[in-house]
PDB file of N, CA and C in Angstrom:
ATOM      1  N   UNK A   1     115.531 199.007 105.111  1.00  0.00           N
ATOM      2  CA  UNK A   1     114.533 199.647 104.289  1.00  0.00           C
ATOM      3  C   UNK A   1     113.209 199.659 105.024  1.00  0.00           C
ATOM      4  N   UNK A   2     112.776 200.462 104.648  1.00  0.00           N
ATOM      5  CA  UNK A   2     111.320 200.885 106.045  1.00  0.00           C
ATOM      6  C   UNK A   2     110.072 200.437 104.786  1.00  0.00           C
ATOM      7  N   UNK A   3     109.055 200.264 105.038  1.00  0.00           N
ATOM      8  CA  UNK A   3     107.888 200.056 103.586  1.00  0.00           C
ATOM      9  C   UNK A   3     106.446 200.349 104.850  1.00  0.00           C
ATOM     10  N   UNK A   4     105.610 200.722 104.000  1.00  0.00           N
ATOM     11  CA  UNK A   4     104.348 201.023 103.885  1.00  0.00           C
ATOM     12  C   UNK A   4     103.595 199.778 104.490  1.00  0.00           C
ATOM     13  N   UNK A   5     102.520 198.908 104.639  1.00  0.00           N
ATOM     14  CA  UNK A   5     101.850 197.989 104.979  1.00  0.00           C
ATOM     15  C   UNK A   5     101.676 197.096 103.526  1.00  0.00           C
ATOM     16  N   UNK A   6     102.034 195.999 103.343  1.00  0.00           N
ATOM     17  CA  UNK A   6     101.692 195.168 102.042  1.00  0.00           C
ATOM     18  C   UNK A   6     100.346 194.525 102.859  1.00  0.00           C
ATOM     19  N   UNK A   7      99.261 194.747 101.875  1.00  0.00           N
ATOM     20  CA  UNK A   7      98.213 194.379 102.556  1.00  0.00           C
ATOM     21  C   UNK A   7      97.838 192.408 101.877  1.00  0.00           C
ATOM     22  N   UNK A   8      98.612 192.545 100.844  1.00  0.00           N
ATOM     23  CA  UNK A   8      98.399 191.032 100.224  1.00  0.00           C
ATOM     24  C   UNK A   8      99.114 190.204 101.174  1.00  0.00           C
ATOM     25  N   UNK A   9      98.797 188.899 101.707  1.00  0.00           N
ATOM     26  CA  UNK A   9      99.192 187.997 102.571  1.00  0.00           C
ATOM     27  C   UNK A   9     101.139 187.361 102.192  1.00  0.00           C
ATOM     28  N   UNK A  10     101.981 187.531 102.595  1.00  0.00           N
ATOM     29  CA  UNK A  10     103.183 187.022 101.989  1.00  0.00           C
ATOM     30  C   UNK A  10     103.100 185.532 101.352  1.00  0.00           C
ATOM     31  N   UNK A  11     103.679 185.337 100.128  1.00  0.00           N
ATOM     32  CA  UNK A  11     103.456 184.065  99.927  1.00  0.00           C
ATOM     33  C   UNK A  11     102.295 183.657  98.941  1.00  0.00           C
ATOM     34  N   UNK A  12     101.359 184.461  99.168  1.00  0.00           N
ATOM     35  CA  UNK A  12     100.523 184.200  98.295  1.00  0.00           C
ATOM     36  C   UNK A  12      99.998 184.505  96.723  1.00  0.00           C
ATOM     37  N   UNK A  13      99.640 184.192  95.659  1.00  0.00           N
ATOM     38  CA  UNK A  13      99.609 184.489  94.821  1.00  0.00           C
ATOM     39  C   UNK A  13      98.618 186.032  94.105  1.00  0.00           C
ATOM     40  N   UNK A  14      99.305 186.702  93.560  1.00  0.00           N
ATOM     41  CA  UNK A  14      98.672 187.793  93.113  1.00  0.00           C
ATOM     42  C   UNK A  14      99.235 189.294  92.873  1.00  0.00           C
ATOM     43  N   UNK A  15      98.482 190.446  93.414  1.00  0.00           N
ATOM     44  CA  UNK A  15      99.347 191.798  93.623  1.00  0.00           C
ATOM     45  C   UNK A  15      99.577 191.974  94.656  1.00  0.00           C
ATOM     46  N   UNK A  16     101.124 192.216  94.999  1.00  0.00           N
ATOM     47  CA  UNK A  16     101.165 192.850  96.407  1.00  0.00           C
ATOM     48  C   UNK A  16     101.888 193.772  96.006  1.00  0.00           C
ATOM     49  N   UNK A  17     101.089 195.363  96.814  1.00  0.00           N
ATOM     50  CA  UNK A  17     101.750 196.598  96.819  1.00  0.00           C
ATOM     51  C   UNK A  17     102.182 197.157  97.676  1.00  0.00           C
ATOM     52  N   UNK A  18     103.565 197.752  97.901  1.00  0.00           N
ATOM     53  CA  UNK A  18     103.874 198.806  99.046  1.00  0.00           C
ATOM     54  C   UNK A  18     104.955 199.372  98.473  1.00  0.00           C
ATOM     55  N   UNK A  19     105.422 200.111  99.904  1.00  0.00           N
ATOM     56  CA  UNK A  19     106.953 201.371  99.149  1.00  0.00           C
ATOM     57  C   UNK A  19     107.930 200.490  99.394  1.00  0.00           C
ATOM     58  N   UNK A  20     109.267 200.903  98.951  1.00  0.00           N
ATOM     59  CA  UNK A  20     110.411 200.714  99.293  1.00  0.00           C
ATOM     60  C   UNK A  20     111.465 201.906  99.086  1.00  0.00           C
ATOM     61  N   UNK A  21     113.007 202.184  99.598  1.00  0.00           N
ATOM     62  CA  UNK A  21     113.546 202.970  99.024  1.00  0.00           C
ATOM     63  C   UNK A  21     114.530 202.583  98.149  1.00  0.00           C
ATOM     64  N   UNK A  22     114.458 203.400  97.032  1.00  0.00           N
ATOM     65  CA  UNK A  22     115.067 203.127  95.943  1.00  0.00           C
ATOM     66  C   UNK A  22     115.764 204.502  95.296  1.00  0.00           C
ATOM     67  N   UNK A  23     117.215 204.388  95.212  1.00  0.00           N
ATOM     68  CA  UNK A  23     118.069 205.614  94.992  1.00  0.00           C
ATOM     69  C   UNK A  23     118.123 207.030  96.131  1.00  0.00           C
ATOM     70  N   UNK A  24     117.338 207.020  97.514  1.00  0.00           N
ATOM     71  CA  UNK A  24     117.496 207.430  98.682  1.00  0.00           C
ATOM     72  C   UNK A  24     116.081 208.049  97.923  1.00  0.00           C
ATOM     73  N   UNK A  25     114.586 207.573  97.648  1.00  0.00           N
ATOM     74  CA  UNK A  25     113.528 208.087  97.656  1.00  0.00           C
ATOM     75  C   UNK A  25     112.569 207.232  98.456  1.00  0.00           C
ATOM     76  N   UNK A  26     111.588 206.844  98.770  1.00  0.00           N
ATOM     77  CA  UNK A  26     110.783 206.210  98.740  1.00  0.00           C
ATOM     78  C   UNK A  26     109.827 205.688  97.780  1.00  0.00           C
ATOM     79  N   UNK A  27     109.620 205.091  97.190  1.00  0.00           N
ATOM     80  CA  UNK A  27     108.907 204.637  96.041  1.00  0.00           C
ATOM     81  C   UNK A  27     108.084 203.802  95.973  1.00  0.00           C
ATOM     82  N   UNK A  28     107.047 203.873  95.315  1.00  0.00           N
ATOM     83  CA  UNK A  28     105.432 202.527  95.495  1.00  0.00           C
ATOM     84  C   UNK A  28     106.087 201.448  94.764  1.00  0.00           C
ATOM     85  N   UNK A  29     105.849 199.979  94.870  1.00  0.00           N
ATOM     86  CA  UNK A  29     106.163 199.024  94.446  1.00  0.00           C
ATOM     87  C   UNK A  29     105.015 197.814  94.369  1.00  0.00           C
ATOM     88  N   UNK A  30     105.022 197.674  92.761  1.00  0.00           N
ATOM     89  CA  UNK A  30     103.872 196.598  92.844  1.00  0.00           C
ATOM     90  C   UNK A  30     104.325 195.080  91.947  1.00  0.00           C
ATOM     91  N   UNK A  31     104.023 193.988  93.335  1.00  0.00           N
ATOM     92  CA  UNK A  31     104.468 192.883  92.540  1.00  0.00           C
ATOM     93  C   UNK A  31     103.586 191.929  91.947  1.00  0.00           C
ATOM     94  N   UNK A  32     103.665 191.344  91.000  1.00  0.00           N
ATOM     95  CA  UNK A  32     102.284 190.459  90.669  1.00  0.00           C
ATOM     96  C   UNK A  32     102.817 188.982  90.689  1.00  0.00           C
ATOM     97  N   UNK A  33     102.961 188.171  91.538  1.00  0.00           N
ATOM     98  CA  UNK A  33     103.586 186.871  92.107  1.00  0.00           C
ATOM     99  C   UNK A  33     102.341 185.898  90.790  1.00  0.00           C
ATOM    100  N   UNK A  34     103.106 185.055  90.228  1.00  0.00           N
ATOM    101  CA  UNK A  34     102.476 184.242  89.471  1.00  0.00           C
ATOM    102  C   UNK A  34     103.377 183.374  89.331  1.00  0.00           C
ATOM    103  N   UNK A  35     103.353 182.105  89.792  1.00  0.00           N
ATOM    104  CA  UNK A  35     104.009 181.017  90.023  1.00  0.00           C
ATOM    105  C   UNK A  35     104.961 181.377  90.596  1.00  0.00           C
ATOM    106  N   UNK A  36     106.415 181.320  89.475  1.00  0.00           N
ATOM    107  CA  UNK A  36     107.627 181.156  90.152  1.00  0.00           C
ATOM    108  C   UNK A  36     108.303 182.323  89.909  1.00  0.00           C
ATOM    109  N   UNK A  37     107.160 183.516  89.023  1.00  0.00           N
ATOM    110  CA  UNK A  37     107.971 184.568  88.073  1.00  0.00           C
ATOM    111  C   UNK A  37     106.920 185.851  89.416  1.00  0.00           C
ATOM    112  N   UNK A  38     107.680 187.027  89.249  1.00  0.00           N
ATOM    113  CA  UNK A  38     107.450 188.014  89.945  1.00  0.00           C
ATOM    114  C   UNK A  38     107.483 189.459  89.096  1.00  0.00           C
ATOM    115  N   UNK A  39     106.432 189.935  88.758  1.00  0.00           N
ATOM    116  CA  UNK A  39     106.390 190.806  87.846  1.00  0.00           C
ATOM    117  C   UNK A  39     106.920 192.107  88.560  1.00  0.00           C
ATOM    118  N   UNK A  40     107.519 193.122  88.501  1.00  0.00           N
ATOM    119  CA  UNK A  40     108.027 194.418  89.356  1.00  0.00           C
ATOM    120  C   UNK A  40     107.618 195.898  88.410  1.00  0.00           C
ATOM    121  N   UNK A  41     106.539 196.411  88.985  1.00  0.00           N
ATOM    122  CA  UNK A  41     106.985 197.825  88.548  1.00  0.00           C
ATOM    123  C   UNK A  41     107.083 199.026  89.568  1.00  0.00           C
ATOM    124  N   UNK A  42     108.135 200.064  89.822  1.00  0.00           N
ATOM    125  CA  UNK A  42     108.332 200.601  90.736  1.00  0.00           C
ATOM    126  C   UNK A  42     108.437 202.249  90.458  1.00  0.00           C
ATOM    127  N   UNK A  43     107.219 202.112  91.075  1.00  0.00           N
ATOM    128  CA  UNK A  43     107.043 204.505  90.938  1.00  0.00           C
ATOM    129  C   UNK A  43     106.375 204.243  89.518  1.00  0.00           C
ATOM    130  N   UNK A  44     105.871 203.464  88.610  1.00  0.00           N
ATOM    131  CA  UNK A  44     105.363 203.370  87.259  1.00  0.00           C
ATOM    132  C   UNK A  44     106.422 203.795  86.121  1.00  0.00           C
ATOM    133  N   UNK A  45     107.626 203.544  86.969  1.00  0.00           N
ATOM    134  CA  UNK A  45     108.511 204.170  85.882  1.00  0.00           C
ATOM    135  C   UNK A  45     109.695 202.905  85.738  1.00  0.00           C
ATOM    136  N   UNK A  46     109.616 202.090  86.417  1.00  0.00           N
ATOM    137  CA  UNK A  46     110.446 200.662  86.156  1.00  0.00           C
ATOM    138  C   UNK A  46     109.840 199.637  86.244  1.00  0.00           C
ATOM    139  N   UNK A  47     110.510 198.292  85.276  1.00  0.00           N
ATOM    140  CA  UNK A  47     109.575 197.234  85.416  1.00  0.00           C
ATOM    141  C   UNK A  47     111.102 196.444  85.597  1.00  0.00           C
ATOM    142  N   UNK A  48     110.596 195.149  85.806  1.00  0.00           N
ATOM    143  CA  UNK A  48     111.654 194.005  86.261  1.00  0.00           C
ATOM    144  C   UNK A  48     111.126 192.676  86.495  1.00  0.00           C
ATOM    145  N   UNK A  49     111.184 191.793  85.743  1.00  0.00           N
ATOM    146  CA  UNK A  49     110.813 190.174  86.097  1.00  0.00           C
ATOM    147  C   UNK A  49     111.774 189.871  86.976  1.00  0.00           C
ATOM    148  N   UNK A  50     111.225 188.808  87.797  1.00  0.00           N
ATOM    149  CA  UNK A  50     112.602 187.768  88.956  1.00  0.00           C
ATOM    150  C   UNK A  50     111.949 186.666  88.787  1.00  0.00           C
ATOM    151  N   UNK A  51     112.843 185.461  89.286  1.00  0.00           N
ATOM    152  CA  UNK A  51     112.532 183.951  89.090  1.00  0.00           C
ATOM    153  C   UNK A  51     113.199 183.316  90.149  1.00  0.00           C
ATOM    154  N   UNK A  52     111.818 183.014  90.951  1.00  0.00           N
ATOM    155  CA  UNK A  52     111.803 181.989  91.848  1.00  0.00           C
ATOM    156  C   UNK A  52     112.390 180.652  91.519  1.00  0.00           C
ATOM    157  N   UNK A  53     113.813 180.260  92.776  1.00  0.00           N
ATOM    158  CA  UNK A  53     114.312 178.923  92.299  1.00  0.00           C
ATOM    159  C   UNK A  53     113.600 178.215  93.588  1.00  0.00           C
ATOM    160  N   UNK A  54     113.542 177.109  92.689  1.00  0.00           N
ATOM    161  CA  UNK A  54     113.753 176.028  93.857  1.00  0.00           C
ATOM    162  C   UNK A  54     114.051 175.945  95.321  1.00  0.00           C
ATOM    163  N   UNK A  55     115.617 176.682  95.209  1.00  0.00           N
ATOM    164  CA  UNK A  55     116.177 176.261  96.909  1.00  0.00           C
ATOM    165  C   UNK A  55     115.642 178.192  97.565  1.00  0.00           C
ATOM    166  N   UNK A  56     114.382 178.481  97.143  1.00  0.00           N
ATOM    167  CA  UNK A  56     114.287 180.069  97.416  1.00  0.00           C
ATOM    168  C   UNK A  56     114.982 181.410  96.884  1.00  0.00           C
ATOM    169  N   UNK A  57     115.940 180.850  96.164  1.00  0.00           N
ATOM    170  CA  UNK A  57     116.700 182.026  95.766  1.00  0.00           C
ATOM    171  C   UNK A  57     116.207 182.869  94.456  1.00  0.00           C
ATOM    172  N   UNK A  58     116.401 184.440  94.353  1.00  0.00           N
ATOM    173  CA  UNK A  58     115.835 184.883  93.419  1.00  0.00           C
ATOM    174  C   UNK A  58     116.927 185.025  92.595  1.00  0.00           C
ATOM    175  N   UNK A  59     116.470 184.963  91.009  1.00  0.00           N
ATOM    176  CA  UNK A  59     117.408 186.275  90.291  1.00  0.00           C
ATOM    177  C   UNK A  59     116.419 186.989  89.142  1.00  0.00           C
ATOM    178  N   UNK A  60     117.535 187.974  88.786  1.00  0.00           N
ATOM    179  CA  UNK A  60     116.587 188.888  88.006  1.00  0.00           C
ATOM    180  C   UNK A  60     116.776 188.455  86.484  1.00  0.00           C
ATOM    181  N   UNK A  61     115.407 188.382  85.759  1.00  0.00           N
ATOM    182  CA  UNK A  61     115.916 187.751  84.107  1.00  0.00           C
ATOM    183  C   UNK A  61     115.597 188.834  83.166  1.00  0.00           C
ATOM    184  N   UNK A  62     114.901 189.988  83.305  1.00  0.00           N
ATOM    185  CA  UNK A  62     114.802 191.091  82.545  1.00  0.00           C
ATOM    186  C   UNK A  62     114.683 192.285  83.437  1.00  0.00           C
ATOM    187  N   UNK A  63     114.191 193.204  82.205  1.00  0.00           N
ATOM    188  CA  UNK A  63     113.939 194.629  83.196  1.00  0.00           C
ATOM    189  C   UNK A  63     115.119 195.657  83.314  1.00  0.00           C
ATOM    190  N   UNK A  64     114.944 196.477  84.273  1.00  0.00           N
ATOM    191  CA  UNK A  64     115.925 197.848  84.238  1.00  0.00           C
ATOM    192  C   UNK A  64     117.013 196.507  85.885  1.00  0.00           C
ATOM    193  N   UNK A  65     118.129 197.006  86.293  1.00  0.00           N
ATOM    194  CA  UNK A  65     118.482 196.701  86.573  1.00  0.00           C
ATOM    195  C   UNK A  65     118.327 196.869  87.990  1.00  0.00           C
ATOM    196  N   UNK A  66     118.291 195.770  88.901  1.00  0.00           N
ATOM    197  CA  UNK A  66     117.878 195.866  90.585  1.00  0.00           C
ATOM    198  C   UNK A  66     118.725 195.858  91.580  1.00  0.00           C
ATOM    199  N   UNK A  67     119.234 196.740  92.277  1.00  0.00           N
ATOM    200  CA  UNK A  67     120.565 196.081  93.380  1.00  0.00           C
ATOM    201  C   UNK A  67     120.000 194.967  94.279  1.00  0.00           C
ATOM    202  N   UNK A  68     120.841 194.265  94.393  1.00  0.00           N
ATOM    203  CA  UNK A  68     120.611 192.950  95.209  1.00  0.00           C
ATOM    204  C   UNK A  68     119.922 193.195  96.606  1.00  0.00           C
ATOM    205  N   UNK A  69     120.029 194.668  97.073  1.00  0.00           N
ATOM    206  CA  UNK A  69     119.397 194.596  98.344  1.00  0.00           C
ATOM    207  C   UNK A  69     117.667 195.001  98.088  1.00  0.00           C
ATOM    208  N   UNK A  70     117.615 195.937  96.619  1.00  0.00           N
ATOM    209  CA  UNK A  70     116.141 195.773  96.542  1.00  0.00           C
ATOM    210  C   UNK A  70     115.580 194.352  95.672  1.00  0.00           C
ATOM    211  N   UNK A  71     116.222 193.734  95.466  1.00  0.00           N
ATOM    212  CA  UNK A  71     115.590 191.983  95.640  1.00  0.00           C
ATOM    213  C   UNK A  71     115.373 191.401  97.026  1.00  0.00           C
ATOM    214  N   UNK A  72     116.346 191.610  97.674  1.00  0.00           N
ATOM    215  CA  UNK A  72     116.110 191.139  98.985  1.00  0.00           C
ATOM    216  C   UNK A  72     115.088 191.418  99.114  1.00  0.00           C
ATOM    217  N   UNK A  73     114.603 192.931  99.623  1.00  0.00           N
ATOM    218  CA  UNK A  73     113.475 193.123 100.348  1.00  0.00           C
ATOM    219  C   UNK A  73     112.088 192.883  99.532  1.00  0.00           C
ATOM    220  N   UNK A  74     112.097 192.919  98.457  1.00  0.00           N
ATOM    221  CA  UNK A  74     111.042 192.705  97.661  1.00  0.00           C
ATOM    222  C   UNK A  74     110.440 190.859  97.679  1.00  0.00           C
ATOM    223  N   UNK A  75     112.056 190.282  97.693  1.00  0.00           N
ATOM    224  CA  UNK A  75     111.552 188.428  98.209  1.00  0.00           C
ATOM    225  C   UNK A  75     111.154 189.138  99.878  1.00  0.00           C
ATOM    226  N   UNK A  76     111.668 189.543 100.558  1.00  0.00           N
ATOM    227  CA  UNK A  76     110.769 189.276 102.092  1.00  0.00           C
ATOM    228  C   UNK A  76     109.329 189.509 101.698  1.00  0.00           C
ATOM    229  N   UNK A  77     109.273 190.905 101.114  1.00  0.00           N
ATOM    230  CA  UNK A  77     107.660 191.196 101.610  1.00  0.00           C
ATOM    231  C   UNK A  77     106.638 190.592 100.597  1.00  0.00           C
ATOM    232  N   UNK A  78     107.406 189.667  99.204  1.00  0.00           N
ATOM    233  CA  UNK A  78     105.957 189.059  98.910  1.00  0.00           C
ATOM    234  C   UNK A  78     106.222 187.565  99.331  1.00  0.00           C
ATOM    235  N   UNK A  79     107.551 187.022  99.564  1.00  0.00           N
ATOM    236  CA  UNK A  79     107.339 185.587  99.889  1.00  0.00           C
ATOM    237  C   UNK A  79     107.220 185.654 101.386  1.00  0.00           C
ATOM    238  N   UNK A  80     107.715 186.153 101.857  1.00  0.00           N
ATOM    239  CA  UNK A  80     107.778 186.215 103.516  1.00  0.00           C
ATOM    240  C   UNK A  80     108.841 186.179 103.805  1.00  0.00           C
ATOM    241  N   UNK A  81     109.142 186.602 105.628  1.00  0.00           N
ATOM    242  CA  UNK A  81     109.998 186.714 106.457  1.00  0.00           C
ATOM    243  C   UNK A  81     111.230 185.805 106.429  1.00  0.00           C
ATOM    244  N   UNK A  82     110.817 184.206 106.242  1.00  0.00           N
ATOM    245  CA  UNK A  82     111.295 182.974 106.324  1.00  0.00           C
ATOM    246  C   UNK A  82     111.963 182.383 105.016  1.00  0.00           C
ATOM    247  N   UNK A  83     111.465 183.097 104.383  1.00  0.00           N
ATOM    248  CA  UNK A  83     112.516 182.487 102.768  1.00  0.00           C
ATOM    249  C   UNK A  83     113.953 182.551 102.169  1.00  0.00           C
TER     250      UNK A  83
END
Protein backbone atom coordinates (compact mmCIF):
# COMPACT_ATOMS: atom_id res chain seq x y z
CA UNK A 1 0.00 0.00 0.00
CA UNK A 2 1.64 3.33 -1.06
CA UNK A 3 0.25 6.53 1.47
CA UNK A 4 0.72 10.17 1.32
CA UNK A 5 3.26 11.68 4.14
CA UNK A 6 1.67 11.20 7.86
CA UNK A 7 2.98 14.29 9.16
CA UNK A 8 2.09 13.31 13.02
CA UNK A 9 5.25 11.59 14.57
CA UNK A 10 4.45 7.52 14.74
CA UNK A 11 3.65 6.55 18.12
CA UNK A 12 2.57 9.48 19.35
CA UNK A 13 -0.57 10.62 20.71
CA UNK A 14 -3.22 12.52 18.70
CA UNK A 15 -4.37 12.95 14.80
CA UNK A 16 -2.52 11.36 12.32
CA UNK A 17 -3.65 11.81 8.70
CA UNK A 18 -2.78 10.27 5.35
CA UNK A 19 -4.14 8.02 2.33
CA UNK A 20 -4.31 4.51 2.04
CA UNK A 21 -5.90 2.14 -0.57
CA UNK A 22 -9.01 0.88 0.18
CA UNK A 23 -11.29 -1.26 -2.33
CA UNK A 24 -8.52 -0.40 -5.30
CA UNK A 25 -9.08 3.64 -4.54
CA UNK A 26 -6.95 5.70 -2.68
CA UNK A 27 -8.52 7.21 0.24
CA UNK A 28 -7.67 9.99 3.14
CA UNK A 29 -7.43 8.37 6.49
CA UNK A 30 -7.61 9.98 9.82
CA UNK A 31 -6.58 8.40 13.09
CA UNK A 32 -7.03 9.92 16.50
CA UNK A 33 -4.57 7.60 18.78
CA UNK A 34 -5.81 8.08 22.43
CA UNK A 35 -4.33 5.69 24.70
CA UNK A 36 -4.84 2.25 23.69
CA UNK A 37 -8.08 2.97 21.43
CA UNK A 38 -7.58 4.32 17.75
CA UNK A 39 -10.39 6.22 16.38
CA UNK A 40 -10.63 5.57 12.19
CA UNK A 41 -12.49 7.56 9.75
CA UNK A 42 -11.75 6.92 6.10
CA UNK A 43 -12.83 9.22 2.86
CA UNK A 44 -15.50 10.71 5.75
CA UNK A 45 -17.55 7.98 4.87
CA UNK A 46 -16.29 5.14 7.41
CA UNK A 47 -15.53 5.07 10.94
CA UNK A 48 -13.87 2.14 12.97
CA UNK A 49 -12.44 1.89 16.62
CA UNK A 50 -9.21 -0.64 17.17
CA UNK A 51 -7.64 -1.63 20.50
CA UNK A 52 -4.26 -1.62 21.29
CA UNK A 53 -3.09 -4.90 23.23
CA UNK A 54 -0.49 -5.24 25.29
CA UNK A 55 1.82 -7.66 23.28
CA UNK A 56 1.15 -4.82 20.15
CA UNK A 57 -1.48 -6.51 18.53
CA UNK A 58 -4.56 -4.77 17.16
CA UNK A 59 -8.19 -5.73 16.83
CA UNK A 60 -11.13 -4.10 15.64
CA UNK A 61 -14.15 -3.57 18.38
CA UNK A 62 -16.66 -1.50 16.32
CA UNK A 63 -17.26 0.28 13.13
CA UNK A 64 -17.84 -0.79 9.40
CA UNK A 65 -15.68 -3.68 8.87
CA UNK A 66 -11.61 -3.54 8.12
CA UNK A 67 -9.56 -6.21 6.17
CA UNK A 68 -6.72 -7.21 8.19
CA UNK A 69 -4.29 -5.76 5.74
CA UNK A 70 -5.86 -2.21 6.19
CA UNK A 71 -5.17 -2.69 10.04
CA UNK A 72 -1.88 -3.59 9.30
CA UNK A 73 -0.97 -0.58 7.61
CA UNK A 74 -2.88 1.77 9.64
CA UNK A 75 -0.85 0.07 13.08
CA UNK A 76 2.50 0.86 10.93
CA UNK A 77 1.83 4.40 10.16
CA UNK A 78 0.44 5.58 13.54
CA UNK A 79 2.42 3.24 15.89
CA UNK A 80 5.43 2.81 13.76
CA UNK A 81 7.57 0.66 11.61
CA UNK A 82 8.66 -1.61 14.67
CA UNK A 83 5.40 -2.73 16.25
Amino acid sequence: MTNTENKTQAGTEGMHEFTMQYGGRELSCRVEKDGDKLKVSIDNNMTAELEIHWDGTITQISGNALPDSNIEFIKKQVLGQNK
